[in-house]
Protein backbone atom coordinates (compact mmCIF):
# COMPACT_ATOMS: atom_id res chain seq x y z
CA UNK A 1 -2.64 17.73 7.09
CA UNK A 2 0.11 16.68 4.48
CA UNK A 3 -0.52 12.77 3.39
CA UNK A 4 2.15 11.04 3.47
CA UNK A 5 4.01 10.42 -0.18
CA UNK A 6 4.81 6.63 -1.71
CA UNK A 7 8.35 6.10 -0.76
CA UNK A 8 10.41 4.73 -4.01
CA UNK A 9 13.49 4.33 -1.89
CA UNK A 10 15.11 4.48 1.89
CA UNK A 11 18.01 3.88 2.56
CA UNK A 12 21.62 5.32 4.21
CA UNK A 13 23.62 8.21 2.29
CA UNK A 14 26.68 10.15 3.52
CA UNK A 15 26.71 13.71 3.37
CA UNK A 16 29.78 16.33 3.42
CA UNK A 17 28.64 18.73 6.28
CA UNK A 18 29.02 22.61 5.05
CA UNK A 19 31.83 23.35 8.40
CA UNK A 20 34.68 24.01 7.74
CA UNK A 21 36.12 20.12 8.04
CA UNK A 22 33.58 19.26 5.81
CA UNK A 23 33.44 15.57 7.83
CA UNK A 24 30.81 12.67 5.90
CA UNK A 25 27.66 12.10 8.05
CA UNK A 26 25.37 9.25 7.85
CA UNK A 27 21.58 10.15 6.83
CA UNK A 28 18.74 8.20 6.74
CA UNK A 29 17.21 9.49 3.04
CA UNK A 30 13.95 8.86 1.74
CA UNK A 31 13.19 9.06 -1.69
CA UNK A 32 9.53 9.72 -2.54
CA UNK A 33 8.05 10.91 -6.05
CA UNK A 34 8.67 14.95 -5.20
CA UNK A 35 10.99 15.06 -2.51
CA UNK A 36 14.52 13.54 -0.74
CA UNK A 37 14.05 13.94 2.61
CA UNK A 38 17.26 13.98 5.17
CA UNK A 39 17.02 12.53 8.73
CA UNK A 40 19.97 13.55 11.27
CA UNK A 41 21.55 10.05 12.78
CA UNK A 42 18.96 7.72 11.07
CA UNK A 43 15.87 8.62 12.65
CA UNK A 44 13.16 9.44 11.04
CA UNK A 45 11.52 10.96 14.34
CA UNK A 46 14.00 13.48 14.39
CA UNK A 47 13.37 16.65 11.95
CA UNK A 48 14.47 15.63 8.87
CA UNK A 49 15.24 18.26 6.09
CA UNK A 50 13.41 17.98 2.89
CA UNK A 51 14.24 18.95 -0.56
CA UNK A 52 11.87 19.34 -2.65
CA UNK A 53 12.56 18.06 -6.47
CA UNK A 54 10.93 21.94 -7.34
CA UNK A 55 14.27 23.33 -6.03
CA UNK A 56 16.65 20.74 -7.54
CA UNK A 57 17.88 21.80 -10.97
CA UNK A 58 20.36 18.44 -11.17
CA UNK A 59 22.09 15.54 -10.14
CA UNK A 60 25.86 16.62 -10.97
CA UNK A 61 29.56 15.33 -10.77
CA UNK A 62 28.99 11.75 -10.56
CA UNK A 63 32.28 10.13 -9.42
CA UNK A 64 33.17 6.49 -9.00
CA UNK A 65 36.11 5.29 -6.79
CA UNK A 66 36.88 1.82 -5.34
CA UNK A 67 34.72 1.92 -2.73
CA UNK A 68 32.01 5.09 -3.19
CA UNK A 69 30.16 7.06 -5.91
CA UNK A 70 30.29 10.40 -4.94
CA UNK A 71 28.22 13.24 -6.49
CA UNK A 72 26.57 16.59 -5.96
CA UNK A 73 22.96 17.70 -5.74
CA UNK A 74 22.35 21.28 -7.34
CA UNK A 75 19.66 23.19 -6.44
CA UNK A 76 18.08 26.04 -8.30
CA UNK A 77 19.79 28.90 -6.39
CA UNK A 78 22.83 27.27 -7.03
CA UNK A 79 23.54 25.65 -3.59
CA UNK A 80 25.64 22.40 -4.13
CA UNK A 81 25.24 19.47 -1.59
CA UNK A 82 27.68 16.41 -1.57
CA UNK A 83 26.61 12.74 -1.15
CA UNK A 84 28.59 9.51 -1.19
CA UNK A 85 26.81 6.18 -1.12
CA UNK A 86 28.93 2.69 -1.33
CA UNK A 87 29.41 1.71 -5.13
CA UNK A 88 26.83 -0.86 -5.85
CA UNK A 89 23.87 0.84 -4.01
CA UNK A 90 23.29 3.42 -7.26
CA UNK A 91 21.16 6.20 -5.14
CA UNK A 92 22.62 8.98 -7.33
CA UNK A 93 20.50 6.85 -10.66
CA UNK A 94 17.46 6.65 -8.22
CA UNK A 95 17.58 9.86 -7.18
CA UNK A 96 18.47 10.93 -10.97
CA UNK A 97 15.23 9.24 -12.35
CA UNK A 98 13.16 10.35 -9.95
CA UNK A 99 14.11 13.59 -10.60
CA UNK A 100 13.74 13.04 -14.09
CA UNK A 101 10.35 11.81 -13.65
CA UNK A 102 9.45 14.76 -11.67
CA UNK A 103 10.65 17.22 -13.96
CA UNK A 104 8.44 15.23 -17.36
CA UNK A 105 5.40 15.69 -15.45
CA UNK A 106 5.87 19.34 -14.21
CA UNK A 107 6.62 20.14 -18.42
CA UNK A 108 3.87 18.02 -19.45
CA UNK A 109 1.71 19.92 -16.62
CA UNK A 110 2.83 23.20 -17.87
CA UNK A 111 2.55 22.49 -21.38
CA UNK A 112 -0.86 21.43 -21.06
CA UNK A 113 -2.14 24.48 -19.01
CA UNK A 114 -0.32 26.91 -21.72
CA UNK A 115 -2.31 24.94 -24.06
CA UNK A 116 -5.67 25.47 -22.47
CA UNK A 117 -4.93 28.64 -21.45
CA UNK A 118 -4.58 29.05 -25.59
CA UNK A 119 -7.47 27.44 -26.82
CA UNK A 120 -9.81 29.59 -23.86
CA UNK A 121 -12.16 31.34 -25.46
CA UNK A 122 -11.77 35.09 -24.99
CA UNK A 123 -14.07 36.53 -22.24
CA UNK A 124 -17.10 38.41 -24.30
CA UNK A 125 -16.27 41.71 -22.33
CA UNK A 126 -12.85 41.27 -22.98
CA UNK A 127 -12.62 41.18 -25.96
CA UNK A 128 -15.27 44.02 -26.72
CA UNK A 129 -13.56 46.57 -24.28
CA UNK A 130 -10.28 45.98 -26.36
CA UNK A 131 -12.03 47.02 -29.32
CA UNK A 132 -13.63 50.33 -27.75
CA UNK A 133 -17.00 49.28 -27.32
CA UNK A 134 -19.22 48.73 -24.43
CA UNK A 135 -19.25 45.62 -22.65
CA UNK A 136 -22.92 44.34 -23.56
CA UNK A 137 -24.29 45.34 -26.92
CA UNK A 138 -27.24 47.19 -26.81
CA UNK A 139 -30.42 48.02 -29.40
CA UNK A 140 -28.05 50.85 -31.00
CA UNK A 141 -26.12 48.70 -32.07
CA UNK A 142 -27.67 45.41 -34.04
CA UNK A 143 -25.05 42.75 -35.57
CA UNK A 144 -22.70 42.64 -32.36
CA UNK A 145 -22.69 39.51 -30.54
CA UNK A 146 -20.66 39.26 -27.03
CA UNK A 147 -18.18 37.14 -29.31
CA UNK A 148 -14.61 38.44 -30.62
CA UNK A 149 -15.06 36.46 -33.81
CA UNK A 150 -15.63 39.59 -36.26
């Protein structure tokens, strides 16, 4: 069972539809830490679509006009997905920092594991089958320990 994310922000966002009259329809959005979710006519018991902040790459072509900011989700495989929102509501900066936030801790996450994976010690048999000798040293051959530090 999937527990149910801290929501940062819900609200209303328009979205350009991908046919071919590309009309603006309402969504109810809900911004947690990892995801924007996208409910169809403002219900959230309706299947909503999520996307995941693993398959956003960025928050792009931030417009301004009298009444809306526009701008464009970009995902990872390069999909683009409009939004407009009414000027003073800011959703593309929450959705931005969120984002932003998202993306710190996955580096700091990765950095750290590359870091451990680094400082590991080398598996005795490893390390001794990379040098051409047998896995556990035996009495014909005093001096070798099961470590690589020689």
């Amino acid at each position: 069972m999937k527990m149910q994310a801290e929501v940062i922000r819900e609200g209303e966002l328009e979205k350009r539809s991908d046919s071919l009259f590309q009309l603006w329809k309402k969504k109810l959005v809900v911004l947690t830490k990892d995801s924007l979710s996208l409910f169809p006519d403002g219900h959230k018991r309706a299947k909503g679509k999520e996307l995941g902040f693993g398959s956003i790459l960025k928050v792009d072509c931030v417009e301004r006009t009298g009444k809306y900011i526009y701008f464009t989700i970009v995902t990872k495989d390069r999909k683009e997905i409009d939004f407009r929102c009414p000027d003073q509501s800011c959703w593309n900066a929450s959705i931005t920092m969120a984002l932003i936030d998202f993306q710190n801790k996955r580096a700091i996450q990765d950095f750290k594991s590359r870091q451990e994976m680094e400082q590991a010690p080398e598996p005795p048999a490893l390390c001794l089958a990379a040098k051409g000798l047998p896995a556990s040293p035996g009495p014909s051959r005093p001096g070798i320990s099961g470590g690589c530090g020689w």
